[in-house]
Structures are given as C-alpha cells and as structure tokens.
C-alpha atoms as a PDB file:
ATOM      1  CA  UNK A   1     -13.759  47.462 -17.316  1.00  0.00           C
ATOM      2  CA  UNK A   2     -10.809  49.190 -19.147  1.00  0.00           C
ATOM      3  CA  UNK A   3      -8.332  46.699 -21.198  1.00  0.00           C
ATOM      4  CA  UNK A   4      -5.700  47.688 -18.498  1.00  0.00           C
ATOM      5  CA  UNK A   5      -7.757  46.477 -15.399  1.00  0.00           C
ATOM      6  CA  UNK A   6      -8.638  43.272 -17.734  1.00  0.00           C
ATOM      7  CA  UNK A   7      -4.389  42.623 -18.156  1.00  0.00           C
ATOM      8  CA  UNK A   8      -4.059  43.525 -14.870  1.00  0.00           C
ATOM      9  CA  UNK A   9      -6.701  40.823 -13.128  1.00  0.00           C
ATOM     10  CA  UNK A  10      -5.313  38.384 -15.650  1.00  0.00           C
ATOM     11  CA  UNK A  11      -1.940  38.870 -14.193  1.00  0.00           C
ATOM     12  CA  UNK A  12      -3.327  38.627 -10.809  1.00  0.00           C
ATOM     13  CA  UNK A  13      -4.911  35.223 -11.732  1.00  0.00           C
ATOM     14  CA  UNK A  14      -1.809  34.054 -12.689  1.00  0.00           C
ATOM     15  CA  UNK A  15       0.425  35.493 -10.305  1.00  0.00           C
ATOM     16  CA  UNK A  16      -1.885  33.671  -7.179  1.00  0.00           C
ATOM     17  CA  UNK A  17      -2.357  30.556  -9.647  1.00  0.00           C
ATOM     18  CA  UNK A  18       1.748  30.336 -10.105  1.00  0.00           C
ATOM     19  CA  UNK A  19       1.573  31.137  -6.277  1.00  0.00           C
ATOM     20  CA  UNK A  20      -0.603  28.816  -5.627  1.00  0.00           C
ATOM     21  CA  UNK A  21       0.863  25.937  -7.835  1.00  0.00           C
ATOM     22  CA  UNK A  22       4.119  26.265  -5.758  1.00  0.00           C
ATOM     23  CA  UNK A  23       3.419  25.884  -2.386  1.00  0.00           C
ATOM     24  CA  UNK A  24       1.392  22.947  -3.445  1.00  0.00           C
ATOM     25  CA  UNK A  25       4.734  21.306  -5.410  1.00  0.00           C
ATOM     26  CA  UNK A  26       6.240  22.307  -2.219  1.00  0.00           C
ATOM     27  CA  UNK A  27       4.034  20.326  -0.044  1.00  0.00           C
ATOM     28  CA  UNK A  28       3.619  17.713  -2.506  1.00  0.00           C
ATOM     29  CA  UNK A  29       7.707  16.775  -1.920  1.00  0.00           C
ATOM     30  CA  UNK A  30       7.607  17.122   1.316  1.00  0.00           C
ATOM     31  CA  UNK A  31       4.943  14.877   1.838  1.00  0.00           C
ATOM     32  CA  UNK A  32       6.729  12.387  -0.717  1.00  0.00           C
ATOM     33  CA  UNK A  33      10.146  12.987   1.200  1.00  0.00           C
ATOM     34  CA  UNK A  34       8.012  12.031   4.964  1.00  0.00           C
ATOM     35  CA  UNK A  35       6.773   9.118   2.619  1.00  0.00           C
ATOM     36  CA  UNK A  36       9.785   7.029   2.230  1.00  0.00           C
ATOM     37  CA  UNK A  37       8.843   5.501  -0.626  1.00  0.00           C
ATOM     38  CA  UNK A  38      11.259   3.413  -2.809  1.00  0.00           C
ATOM     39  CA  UNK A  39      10.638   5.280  -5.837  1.00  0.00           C
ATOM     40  CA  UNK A  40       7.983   7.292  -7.274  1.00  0.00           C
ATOM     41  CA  UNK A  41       6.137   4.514  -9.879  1.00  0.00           C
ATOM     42  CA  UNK A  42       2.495   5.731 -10.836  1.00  0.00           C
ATOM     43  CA  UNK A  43      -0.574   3.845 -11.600  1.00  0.00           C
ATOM     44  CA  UNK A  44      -0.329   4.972 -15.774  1.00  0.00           C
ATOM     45  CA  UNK A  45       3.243   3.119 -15.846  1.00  0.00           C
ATOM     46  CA  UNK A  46       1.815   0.146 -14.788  1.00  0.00           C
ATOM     47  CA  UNK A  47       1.565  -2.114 -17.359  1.00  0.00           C
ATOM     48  CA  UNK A  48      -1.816  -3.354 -17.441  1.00  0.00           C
ATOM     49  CA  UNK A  49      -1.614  -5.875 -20.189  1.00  0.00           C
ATOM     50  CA  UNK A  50       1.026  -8.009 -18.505  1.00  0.00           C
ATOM     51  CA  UNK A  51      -1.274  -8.599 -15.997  1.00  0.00           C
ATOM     52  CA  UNK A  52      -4.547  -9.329 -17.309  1.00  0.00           C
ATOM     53  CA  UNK A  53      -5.743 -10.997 -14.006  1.00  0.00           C
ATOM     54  CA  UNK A  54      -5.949  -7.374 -12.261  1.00  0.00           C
ATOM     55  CA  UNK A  55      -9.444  -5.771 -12.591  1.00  0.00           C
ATOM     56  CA  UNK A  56      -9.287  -2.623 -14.167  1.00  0.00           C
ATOM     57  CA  UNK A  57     -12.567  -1.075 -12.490  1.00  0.00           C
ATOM     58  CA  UNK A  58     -11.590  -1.886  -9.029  1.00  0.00           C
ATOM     59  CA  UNK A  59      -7.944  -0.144  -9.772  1.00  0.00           C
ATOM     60  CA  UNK A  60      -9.812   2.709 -11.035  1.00  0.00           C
ATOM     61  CA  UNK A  61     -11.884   2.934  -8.274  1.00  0.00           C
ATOM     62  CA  UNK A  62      -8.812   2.807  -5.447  1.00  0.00           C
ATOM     63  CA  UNK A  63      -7.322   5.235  -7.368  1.00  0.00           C
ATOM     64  CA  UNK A  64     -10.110   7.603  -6.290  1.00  0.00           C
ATOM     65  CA  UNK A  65      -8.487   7.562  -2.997  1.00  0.00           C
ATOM     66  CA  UNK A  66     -12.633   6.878  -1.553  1.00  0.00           C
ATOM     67  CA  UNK A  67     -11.031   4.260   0.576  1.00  0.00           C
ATOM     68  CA  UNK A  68      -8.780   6.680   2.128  1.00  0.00           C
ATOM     69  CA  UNK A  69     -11.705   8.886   2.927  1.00  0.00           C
ATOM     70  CA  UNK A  70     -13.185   5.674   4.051  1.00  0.00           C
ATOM     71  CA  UNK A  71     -10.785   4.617   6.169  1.00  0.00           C
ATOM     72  CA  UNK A  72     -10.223   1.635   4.476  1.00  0.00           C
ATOM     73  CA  UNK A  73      -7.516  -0.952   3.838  1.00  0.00           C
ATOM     74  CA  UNK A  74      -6.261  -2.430   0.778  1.00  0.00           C
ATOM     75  CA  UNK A  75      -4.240  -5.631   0.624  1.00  0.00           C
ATOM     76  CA  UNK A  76      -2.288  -6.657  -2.698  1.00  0.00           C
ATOM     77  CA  UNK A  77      -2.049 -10.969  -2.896  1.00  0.00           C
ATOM     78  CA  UNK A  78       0.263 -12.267  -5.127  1.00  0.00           C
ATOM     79  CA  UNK A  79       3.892 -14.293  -5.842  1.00  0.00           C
ATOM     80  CA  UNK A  80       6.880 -11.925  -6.316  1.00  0.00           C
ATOM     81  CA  UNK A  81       7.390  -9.468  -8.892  1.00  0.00           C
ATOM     82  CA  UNK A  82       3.857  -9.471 -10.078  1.00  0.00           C
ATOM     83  CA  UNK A  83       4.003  -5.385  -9.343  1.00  0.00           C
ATOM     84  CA  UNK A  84       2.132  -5.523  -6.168  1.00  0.00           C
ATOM     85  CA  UNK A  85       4.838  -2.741  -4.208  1.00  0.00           C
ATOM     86  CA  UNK A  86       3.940  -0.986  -8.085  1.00  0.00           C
ATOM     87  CA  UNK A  87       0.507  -0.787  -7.231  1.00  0.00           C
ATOM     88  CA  UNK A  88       0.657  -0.203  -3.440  1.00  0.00           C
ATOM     89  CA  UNK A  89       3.418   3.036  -4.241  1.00  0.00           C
ATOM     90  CA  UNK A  90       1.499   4.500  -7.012  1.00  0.00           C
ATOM     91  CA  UNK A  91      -1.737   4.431  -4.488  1.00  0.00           C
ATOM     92  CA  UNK A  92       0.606   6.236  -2.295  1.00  0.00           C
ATOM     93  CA  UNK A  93       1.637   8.906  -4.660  1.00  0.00           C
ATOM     94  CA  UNK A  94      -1.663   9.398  -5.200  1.00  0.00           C
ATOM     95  CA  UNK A  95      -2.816   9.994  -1.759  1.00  0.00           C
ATOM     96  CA  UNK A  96       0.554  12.436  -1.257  1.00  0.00           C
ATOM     97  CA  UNK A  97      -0.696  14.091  -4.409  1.00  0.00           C
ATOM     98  CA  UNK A  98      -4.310  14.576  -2.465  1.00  0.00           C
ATOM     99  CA  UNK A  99      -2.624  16.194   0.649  1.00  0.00           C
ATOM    100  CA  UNK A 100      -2.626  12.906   2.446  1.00  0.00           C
ATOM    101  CA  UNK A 101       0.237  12.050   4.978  1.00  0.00           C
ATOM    102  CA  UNK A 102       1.509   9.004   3.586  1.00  0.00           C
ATOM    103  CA  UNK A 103       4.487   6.294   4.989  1.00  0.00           C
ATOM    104  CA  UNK A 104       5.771   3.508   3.717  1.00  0.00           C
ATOM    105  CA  UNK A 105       8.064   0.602   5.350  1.00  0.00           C
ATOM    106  CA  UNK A 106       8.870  -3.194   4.981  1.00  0.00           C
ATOM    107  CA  UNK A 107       7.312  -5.422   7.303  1.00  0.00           C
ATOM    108  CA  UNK A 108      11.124  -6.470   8.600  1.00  0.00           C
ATOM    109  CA  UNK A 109      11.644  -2.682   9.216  1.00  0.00           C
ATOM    110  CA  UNK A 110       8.151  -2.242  10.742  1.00  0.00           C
ATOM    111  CA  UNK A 111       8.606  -5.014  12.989  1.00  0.00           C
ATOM    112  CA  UNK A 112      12.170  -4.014  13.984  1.00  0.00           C
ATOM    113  CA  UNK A 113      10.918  -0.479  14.891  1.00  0.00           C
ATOM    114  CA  UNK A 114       8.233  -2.122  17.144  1.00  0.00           C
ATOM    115  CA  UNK A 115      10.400  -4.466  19.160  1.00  0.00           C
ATOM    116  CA  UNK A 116      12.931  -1.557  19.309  1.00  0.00           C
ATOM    117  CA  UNK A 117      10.540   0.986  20.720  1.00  0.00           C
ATOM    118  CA  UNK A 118       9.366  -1.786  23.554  1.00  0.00           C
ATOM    119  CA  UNK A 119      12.579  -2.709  24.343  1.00  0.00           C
ATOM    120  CA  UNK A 120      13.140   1.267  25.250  1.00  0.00           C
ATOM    121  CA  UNK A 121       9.533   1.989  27.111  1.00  0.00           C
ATOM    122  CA  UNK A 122       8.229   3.906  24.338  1.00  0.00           C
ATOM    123  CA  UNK A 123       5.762   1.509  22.252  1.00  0.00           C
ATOM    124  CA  UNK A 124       2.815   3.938  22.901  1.00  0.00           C
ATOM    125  CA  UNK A 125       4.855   6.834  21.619  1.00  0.00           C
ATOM    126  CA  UNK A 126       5.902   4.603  18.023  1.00  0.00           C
ATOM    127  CA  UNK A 127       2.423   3.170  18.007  1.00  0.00           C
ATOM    128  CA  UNK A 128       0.963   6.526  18.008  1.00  0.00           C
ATOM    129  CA  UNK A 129       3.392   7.388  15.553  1.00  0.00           C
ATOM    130  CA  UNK A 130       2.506   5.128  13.652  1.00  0.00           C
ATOM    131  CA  UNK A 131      -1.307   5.481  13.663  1.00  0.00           C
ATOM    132  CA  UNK A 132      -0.702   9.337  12.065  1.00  0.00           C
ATOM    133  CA  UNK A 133      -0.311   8.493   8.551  1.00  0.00           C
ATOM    134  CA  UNK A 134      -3.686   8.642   6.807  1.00  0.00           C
ATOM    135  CA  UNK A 135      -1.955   5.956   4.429  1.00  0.00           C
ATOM    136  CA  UNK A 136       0.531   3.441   5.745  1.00  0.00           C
ATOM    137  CA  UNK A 137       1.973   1.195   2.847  1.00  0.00           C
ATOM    138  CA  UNK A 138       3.363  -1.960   4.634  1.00  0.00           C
ATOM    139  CA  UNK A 139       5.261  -4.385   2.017  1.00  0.00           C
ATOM    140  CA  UNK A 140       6.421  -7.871   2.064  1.00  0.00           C
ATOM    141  CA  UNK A 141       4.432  -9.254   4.426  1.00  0.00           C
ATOM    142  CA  UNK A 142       4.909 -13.378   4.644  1.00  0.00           C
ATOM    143  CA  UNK A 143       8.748 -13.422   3.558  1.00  0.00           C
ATOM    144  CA  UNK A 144       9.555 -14.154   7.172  1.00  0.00           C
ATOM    145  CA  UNK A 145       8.080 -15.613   9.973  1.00  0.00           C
ATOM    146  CA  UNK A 146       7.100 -13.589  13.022  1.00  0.00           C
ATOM    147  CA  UNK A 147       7.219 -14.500  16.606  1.00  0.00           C
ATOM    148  CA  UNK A 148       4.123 -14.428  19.275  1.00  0.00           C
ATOM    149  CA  UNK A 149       5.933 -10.926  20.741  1.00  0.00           C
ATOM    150  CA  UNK A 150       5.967  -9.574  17.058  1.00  0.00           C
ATOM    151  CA  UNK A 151       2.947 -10.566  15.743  1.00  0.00           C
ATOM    152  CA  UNK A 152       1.449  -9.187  19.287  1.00  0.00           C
ATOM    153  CA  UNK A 153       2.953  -5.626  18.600  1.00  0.00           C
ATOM    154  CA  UNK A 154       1.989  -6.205  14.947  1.00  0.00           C
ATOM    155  CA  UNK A 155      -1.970  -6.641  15.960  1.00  0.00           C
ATOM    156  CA  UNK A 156      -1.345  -3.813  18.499  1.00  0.00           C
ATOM    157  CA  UNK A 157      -0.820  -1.415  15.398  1.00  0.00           C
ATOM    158  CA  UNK A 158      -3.766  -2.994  13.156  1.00  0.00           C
ATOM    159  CA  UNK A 159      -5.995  -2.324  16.109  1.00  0.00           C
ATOM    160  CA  UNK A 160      -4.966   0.952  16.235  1.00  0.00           C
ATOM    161  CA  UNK A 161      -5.441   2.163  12.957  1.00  0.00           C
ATOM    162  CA  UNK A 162      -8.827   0.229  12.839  1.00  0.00           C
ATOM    163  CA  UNK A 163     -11.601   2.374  11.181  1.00  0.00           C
ATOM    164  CA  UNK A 164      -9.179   5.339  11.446  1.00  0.00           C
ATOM    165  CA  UNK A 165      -6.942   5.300   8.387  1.00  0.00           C
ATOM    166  CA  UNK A 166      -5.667   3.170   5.442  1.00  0.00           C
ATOM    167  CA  UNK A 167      -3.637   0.519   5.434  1.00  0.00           C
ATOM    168  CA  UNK A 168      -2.375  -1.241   2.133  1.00  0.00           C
ATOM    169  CA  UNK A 169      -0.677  -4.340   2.641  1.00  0.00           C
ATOM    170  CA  UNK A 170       1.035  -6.569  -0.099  1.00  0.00           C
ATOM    171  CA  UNK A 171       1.568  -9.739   0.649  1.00  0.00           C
ATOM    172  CA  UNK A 172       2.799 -13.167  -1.342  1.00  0.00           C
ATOM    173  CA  UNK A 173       0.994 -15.757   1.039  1.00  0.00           C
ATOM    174  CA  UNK A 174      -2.733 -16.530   1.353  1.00  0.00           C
ATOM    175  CA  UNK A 175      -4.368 -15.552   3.971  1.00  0.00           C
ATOM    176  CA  UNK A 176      -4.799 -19.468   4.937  1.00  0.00           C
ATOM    177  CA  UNK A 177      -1.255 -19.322   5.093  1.00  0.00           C
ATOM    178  CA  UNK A 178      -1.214 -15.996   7.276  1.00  0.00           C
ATOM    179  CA  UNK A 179      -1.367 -18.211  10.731  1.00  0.00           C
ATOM    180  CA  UNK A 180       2.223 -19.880  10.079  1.00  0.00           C
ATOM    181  CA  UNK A 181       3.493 -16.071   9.349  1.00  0.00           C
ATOM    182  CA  UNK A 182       2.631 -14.824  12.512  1.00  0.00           C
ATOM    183  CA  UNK A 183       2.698 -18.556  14.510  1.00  0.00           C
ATOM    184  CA  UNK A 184      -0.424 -17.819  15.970  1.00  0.00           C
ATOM    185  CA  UNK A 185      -3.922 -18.621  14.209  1.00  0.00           C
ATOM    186  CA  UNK A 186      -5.505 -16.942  16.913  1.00  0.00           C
ATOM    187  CA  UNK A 187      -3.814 -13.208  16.230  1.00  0.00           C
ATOM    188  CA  UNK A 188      -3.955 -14.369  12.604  1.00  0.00           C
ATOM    189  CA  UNK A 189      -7.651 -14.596  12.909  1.00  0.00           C
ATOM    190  CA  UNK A 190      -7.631 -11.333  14.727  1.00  0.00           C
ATOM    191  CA  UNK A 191      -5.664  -9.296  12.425  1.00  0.00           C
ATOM    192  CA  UNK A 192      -7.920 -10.146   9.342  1.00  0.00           C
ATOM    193  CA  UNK A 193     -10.849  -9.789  11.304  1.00  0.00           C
ATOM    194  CA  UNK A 194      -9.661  -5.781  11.329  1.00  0.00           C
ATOM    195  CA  UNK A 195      -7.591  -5.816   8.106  1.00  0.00           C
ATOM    196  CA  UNK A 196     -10.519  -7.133   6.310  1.00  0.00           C
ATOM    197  CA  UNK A 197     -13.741  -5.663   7.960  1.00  0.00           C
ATOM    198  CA  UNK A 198     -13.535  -2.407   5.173  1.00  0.00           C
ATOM    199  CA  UNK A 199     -11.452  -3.608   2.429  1.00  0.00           C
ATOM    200  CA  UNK A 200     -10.516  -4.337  -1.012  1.00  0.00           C
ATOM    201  CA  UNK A 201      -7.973  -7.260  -1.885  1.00  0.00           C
ATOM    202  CA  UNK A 202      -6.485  -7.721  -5.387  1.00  0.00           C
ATOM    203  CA  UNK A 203      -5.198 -11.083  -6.024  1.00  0.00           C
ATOM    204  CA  UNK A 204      -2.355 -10.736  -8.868  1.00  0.00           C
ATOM    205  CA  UNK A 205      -2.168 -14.158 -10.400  1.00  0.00           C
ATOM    206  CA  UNK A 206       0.546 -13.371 -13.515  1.00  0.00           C
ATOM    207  CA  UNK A 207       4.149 -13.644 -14.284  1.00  0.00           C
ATOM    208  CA  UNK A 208       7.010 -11.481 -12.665  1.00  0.00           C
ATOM    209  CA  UNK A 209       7.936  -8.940 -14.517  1.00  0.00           C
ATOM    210  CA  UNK A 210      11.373  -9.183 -13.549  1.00  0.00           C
ATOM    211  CA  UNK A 211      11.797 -12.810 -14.688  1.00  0.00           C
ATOM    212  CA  UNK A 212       9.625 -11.419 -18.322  1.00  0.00           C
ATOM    213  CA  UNK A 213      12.807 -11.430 -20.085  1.00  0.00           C
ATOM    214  CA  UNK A 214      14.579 -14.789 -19.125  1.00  0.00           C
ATOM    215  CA  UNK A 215      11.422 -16.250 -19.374  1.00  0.00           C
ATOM    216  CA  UNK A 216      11.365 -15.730 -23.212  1.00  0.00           C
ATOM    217  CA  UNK A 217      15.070 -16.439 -23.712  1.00  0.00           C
ATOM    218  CA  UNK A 218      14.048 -19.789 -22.134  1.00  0.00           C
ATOM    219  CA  UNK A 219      16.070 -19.302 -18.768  1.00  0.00           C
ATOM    220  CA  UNK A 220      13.543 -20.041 -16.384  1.00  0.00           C
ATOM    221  CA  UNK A 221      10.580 -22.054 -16.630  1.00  0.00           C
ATOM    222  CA  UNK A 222       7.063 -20.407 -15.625  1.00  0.00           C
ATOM    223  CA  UNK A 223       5.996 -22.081 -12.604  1.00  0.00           C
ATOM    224  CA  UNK A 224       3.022 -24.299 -12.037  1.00  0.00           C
ATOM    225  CA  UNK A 225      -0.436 -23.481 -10.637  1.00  0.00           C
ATOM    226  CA  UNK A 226       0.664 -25.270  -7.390  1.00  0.00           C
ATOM    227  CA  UNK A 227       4.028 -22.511  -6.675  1.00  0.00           C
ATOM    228  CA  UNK A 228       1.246 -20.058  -6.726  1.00  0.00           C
ATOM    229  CA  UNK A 229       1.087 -19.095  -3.359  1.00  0.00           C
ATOM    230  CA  UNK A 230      -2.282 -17.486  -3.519  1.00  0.00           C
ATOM    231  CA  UNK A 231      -3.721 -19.784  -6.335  1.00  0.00           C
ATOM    232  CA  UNK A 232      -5.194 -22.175  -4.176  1.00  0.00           C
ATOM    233  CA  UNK A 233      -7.028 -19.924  -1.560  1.00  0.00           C
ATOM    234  CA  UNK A 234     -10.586 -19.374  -2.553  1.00  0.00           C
ATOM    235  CA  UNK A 235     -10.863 -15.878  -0.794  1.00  0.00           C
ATOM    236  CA  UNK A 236      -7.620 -14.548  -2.454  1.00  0.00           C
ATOM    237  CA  UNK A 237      -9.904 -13.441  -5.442  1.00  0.00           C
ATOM    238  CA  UNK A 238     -10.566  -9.653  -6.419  1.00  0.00           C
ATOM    239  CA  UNK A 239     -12.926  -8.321  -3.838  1.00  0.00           C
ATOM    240  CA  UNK A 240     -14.552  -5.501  -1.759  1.00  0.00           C
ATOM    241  CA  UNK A 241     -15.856  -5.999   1.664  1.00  0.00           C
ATOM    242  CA  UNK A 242     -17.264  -3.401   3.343  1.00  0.00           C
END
C-alpha cells in the first residue's frame, strides 16, 4: 500500500473513532440527564482512607457492574454522611458510562410518586415505569416511617424488579430495624427476602465526612458505638449473597 492510502486509512480510523467517540459522549449525557442524579461523584474521588471499614475488593468488584448483568441488588448500611449516596452515585455513573439506563430518587420522592400514581388509576403504568431502569438508585431509606399503603406499593416495586434489574439501596437503619420503617414486619420480612436473595451489602461503620472538620476543631463529639445505627446488627457486615 502507497503512503497516501496509509494517511488516508489513518484518517479514516480517526474520523469513525472521533465519530464514534461522540455519539457515545452524546448518549453518555443523556443517559446521565434521564438519571437524575444529584451530582456526578465517581468511585476514584472517594476517599478510601477515611473509611477504612469499606472493603476494597468487594468495591472493586461492584464496580465491574457483574451485578448489573446479574441482576443484582446492592444495599449501602450506614449512619449519615459516611458517603453511602457517594458510593451508590458513582455505581450509577458507572453503569450510565456502560450504556445502562440508570434512575435515581429519594425514598420520600419514590414513595410520593407511588401514592400519587394510585391515587390517579395509573400504578401499573408508574410501576412499569419504574421497573425499566436496569439500575434504580433509591436513597435514604429509614429517615421516615412508612405506612401499611406505602410500604405495600413499596414491596409492589421490589417484587417487580425481582431477578430483573439492580437495585442499590442506602440505608442508615439495620435491617432489624427495617420492620418499624415500614410498620409491618411481615412486608419487612418480604422485602428483604427479594432485596437480599442476589446481593451485596456494605456496612460503612466510620465518621461523617461532613462533621470531619468540626470534629477536629472539637465541635462535636464522635458518637458512641451504641448511636451506630447499624453497629449492633450482626448481618449488617460486608457481604455477598447470592
């Protein structure tokens, strides 16, 4: 081949490559912009060192995005600002970054939406909605209580999603404590039964990192093992279940 037609398939290479490298940005925001995430925070920022109770291997591992393949949940256990939503965004950057349709939402937002779309005949329609996303980032769960109807339409969407795409939770209760948030042990029982059939649960046991700073001026005190929500549950340890 002639030095021209050796340029000229270079510049063809590139040309598709550059071609190639934009549609993919492209699709990459939109699929962040669908996402509603809070901010774009990435597993390398997290700072690893603050929170030595964290297993690097198992982080490593989710962030192989296997589980999303797998169909398989993740759920984040630990008291406020430990970087739990951190984790659980960065997993979902990742996943938008693999082509995966990702949303996130609160667990007061989630559960509004699902009363909302009852109270207007169209729960199947939101449900199915809802069951689309290959990862569904759900945050906050345990700040406030949930009532039989809510924790009904809540199980409704677990079920749904069952074996069919990831869910990663965060939550700053126990799951021994999980029967007062949704004031039901039964449909307690019966959410973690599917949450936790093909999972892997992080238990962050560390100080916030928002409170870092105070803490060394001498503001606040660190708080004992016993405010540790999830210090005292024996299967709120680092785990897979499959």
């Amino acid at each position: 081949a002639s030095k021209q037609d050796l340029n000229y398939r270079e510049f063809l290479e590139q040309a598709l490559a550059q071609e190639w490298g934009g549609r993919h940005q492209k699709g990459l925001e939109s699929r962040l912009k669908q996402a509603r995430l809070p901010w774009i925070k990435t597993l390398e920022q997290f700072d690893f060192s603050f929170q030595p109770s964290i297993d690097h291997k198992i982080v490593r591992d989710l962030a192989g995005l296997g589980f999303v393949e797998r169909g398989e949940n993740v759920v984040l256990l630990g008291p406020p600002g430990v970087g739990k939503t951190h984790i659980a965004v960065a997993l979902g950057v990742k996943a938008a970054e693999a082509g995966h349709r990702v949303l996130f939402m609160t667990l007061d937002r989630l559960v509004s939406t699902l009363v909302r779309s009852r109270q207007e005949n169209r729960l199947d329609r939101q449900l199915q909605q809802l069951t689309y996303p290959k990862v569904l980032v759900l945050d906050e769960m345990g700040y406030l209580p949930m009532t039989r109807e809510e924790a009904s339409l809540f199980f409704r969407l677990i079920n749904r999603r069952y074996e069919r795409a990831s869910t990663i939770l965060t939550s700053n209760k126990s799951f021994m404590d999980w029967g007062e948030i949704f004031g039901d042990q039964v449909i307690a029982t019966a959410i973690l039964d599917r949450l936790l059939h093909h999972s892997t649960t992080l238990n962050i046991k560390g100080e916030s990192y928002r409170l870092k700073d105070k803490r060394r001026a001498g503001l606040v005190t660190t708080p004992t093992a016993k405010e540790d929500d999830t210090s005292h549950n024996p299967e709120a340890v680092p785990m897979k279940e499959h």
